[in-house]
Protein backbone atom coordinates (compact mmCIF):
# COMPACT_ATOMS: atom_id res chain seq x y z
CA UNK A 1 -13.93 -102.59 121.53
CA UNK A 2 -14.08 -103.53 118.22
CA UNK A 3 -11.45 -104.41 115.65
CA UNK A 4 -11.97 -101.28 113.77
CA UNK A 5 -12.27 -99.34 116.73
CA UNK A 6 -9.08 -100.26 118.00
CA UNK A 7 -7.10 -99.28 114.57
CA UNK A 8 -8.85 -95.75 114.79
CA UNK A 9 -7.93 -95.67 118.38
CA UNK A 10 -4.41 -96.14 117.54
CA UNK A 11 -4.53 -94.38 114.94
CA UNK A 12 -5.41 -91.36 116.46
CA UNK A 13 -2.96 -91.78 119.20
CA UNK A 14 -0.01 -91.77 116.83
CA UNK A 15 -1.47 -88.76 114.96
CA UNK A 16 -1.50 -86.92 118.52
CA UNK A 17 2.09 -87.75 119.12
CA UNK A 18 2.95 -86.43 116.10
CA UNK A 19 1.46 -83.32 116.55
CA UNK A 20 2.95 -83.25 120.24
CA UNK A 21 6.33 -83.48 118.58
CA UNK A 22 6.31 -81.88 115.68
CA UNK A 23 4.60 -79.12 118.25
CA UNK A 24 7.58 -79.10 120.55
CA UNK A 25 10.03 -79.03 118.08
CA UNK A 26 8.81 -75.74 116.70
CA UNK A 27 8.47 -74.47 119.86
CA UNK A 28 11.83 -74.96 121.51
CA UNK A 29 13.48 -73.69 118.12
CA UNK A 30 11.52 -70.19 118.66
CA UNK A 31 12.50 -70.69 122.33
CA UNK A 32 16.03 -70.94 121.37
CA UNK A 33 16.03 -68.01 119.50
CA UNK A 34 14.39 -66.00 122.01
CA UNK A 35 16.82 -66.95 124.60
CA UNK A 36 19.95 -65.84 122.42
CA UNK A 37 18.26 -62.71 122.43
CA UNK A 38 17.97 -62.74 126.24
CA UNK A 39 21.48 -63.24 126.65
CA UNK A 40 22.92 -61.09 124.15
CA UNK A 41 20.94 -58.27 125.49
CA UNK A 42 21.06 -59.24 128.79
CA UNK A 43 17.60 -59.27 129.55
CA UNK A 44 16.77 -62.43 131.86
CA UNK A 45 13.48 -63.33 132.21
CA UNK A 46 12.86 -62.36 135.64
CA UNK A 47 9.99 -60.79 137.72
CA UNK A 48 10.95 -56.73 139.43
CA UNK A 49 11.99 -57.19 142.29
CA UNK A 50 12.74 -61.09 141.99
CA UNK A 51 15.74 -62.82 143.19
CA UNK A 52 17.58 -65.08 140.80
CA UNK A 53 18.25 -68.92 141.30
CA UNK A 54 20.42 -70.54 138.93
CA UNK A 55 19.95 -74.71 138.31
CA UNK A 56 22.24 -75.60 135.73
CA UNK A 57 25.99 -75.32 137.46
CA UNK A 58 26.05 -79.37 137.70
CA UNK A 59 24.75 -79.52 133.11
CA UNK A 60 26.65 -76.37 132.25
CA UNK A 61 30.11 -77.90 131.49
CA UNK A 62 28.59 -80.71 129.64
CA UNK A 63 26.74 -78.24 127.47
CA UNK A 64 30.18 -75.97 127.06
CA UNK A 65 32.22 -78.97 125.96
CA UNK A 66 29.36 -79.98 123.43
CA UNK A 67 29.41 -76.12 121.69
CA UNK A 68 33.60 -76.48 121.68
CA UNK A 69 33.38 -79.85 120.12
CA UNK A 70 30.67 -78.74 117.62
CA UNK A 71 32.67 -75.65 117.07
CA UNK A 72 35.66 -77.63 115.94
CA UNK A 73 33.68 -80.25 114.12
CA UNK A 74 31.87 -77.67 111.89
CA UNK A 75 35.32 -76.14 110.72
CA UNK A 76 36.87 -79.87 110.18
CA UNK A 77 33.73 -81.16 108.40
CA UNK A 78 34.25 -78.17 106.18
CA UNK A 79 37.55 -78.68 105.24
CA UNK A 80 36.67 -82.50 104.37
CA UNK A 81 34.28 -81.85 102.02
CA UNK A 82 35.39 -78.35 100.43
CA UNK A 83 35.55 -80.13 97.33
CA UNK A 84 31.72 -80.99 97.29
CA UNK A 85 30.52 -77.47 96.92
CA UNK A 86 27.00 -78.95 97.20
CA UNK A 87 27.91 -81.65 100.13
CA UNK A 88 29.95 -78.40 101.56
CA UNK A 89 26.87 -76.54 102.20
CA UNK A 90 24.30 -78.50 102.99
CA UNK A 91 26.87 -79.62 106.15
CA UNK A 92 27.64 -75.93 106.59
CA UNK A 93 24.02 -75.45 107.16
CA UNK A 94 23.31 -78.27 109.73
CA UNK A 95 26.34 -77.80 111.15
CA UNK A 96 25.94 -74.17 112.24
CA UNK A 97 22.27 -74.76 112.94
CA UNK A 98 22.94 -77.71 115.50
CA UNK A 99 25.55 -75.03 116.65
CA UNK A 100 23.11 -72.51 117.08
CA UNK A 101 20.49 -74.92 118.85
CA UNK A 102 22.81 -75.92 121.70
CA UNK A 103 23.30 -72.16 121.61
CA UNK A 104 19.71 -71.69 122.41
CA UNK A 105 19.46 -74.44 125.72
CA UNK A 106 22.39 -73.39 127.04
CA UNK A 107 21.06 -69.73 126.93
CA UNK A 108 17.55 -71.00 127.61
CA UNK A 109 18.95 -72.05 131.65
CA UNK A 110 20.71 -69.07 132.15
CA UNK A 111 18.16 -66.62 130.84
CA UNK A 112 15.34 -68.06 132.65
CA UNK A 113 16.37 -68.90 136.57
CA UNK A 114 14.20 -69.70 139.00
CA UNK A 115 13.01 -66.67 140.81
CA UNK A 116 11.67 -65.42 144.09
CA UNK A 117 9.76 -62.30 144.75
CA UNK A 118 6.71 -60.56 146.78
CA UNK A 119 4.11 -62.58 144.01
CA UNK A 120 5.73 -65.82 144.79
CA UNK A 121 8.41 -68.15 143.47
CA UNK A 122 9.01 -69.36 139.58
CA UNK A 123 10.36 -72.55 138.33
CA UNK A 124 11.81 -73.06 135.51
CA UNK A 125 13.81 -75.65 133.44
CA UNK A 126 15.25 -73.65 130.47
CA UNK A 127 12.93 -72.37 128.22
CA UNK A 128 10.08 -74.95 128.36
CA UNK A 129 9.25 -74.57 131.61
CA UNK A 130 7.86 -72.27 134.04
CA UNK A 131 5.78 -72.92 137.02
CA UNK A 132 4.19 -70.05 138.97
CA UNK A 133 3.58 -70.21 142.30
CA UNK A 134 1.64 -68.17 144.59
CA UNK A 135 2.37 -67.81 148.49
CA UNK A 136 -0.65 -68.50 149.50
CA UNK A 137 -0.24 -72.02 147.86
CA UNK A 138 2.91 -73.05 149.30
CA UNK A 139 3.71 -74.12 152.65
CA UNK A 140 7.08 -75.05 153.45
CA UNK A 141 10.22 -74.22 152.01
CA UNK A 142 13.11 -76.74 152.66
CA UNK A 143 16.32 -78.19 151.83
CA UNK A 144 16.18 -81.87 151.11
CA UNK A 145 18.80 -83.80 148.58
CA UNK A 146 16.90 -86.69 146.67
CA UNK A 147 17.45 -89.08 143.97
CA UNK A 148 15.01 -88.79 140.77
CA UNK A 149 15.58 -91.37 138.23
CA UNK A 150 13.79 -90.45 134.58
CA UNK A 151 13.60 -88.04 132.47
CA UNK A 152 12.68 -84.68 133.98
CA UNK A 153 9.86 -82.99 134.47
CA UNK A 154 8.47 -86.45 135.94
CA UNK A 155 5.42 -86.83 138.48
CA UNK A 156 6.15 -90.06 141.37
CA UNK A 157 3.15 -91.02 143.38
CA UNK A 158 3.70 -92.01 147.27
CA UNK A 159 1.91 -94.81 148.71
CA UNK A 160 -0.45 -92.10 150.47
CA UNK A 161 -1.69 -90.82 147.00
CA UNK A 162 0.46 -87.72 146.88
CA UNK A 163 2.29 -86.74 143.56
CA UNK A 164 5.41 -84.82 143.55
CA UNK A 165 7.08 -83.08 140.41
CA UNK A 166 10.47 -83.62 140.13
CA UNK A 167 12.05 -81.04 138.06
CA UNK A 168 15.89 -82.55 138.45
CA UNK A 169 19.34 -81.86 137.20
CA UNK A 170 21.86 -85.05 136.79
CA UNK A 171 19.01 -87.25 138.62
CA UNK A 172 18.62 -84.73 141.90
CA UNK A 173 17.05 -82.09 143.53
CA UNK A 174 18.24 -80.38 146.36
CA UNK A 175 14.78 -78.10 147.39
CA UNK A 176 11.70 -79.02 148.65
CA UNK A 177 8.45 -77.27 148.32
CA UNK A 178 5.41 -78.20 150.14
CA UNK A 179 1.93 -77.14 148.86
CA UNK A 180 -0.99 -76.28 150.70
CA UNK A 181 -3.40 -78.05 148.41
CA UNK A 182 -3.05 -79.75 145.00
CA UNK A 183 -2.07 -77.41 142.59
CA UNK A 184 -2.36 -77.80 138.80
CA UNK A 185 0.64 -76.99 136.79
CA UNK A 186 1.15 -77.08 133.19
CA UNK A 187 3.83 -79.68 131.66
CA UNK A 188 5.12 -79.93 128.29
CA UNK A 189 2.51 -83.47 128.11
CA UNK A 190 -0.27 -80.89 129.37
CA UNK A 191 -1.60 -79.82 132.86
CA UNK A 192 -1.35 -82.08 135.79
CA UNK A 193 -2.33 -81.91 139.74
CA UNK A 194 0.65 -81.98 142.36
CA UNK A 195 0.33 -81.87 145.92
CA UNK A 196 4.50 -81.72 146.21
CA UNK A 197 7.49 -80.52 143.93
CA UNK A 198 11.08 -80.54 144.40
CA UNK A 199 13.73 -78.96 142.51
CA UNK A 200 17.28 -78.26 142.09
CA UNK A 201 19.08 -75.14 142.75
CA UNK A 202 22.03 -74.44 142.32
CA UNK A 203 22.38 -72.25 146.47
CA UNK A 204 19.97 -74.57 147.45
CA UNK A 205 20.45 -72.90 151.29
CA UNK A 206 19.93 -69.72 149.70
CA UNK A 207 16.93 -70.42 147.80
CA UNK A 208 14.92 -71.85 150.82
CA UNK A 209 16.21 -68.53 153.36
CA UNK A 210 14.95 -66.04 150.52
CA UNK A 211 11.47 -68.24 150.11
CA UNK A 212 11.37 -68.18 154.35
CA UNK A 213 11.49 -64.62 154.29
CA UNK A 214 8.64 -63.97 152.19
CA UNK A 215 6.85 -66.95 153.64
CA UNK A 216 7.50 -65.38 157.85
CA UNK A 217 6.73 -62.28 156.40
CA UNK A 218 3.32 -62.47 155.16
CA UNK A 219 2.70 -64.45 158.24
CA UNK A 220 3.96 -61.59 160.48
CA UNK A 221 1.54 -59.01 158.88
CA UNK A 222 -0.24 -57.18 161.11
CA UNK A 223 -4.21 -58.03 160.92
CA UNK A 224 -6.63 -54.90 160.26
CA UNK A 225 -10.17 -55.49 161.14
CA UNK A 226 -12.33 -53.65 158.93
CA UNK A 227 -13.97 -50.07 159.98
């Protein structure tokens, strides 16, 4: 590779990162949005029939204690610079919309649980997030607890070549889900092939008897030959 070539090469990268973020940024402000609207007219994205899974018991304090302290900092800031009519607003304005954000990903877990149902089983992680899954592409259903370090959704590779998606909460997951065959899922960073993911619930024991069911049941189905 050429000098030249290089500097296009990297420039092109950084131009694709930019659009990645600049991408995502818009995205999980619409998402935020849209998720206030769930939960003000409690209408949580989940399939007819579907049993809810919530994941976010171990982040939702954290998140709560953010909103108070914003909450209070938005009315302080305000006093401060009530003099600054200008300064006043312009604080007003990022105050309440950083307000309004956390709003949205607090909103964005509870709105959008993981689900289980006759068509299979959703994952989610807030808004950004959701992972369809057939039954005929899973295979197992357990509970295992495991440490994930990283930032979530991340992808590990065993020393046998399999990758697992870790979609984590506070570095664990709790529920494992064995696939039949690689399975290609799509990731904020684009799609990617997994043979394995695990996940947190929040009833982890729960979560893995409701998945049995459906999984024993299709397996107990009686077999019609054709006339």
């Amino acid at each position: 590779m050429t000098a030249t070539e290089a500097v296009e090469a990297e420039r092109r990268t950084r131009r694709e990162a930019v659009y990645y973020w600049t991408r995502r940024a818009v995205m999980l402000e619409i998402w935020g949005y849209l998720s206030i609207f769930r939960f003000v007219f409690r209408r949580p994205k989940v399939p007819r029939g579907a049993q809810a899974f919530g994941y976010s018991r171990t982040v939702r304090p954290l998140l709560i204690v953010f909103i108070a302290v914003s909450a209070i900092e938005l009315v302080v800031v305000d006093l401060l610079v009530r003099r600054w009519e200008g300064l006043r607003i312009a604080m007003l304005v990022l105050g309440t919309w950083g307000l309004v954000w956390m709003f949205g990903l607090l909103f964005g877990f509870l709105t959008r649980p993981h689900a289980v149902g006759a068509e299979g089983i959703r994952l989610r992680s807030g808004a950004e997030l959701d992972i369809p899954l057939d039954w005929d592409q899973i295979e197992t259903v357990t509970r295992r607890k495991r440490t994930a370090l990283g930032k979530q959704p991340q992808i590990s590779v065993d020393e046998h070549g399999d990758r697992t998606l870790h979609l984590h909460m506070q570095n664990e997951t709790n529920v494992h889900i064995a696939l039949r065959s690689p399975v290609t899922v799509c990731l904020p960073r684009g799609p990617r092939i997994v043979t394995t993911i695990e996940v947190w619930a929040d009833e982890p024991d729960a979560f893995a008897d409701a998945a049995r069911r459906h999984l024993t049941g299709r397996l107990c189905q009686p077999h019609r030959d054709p006339l």
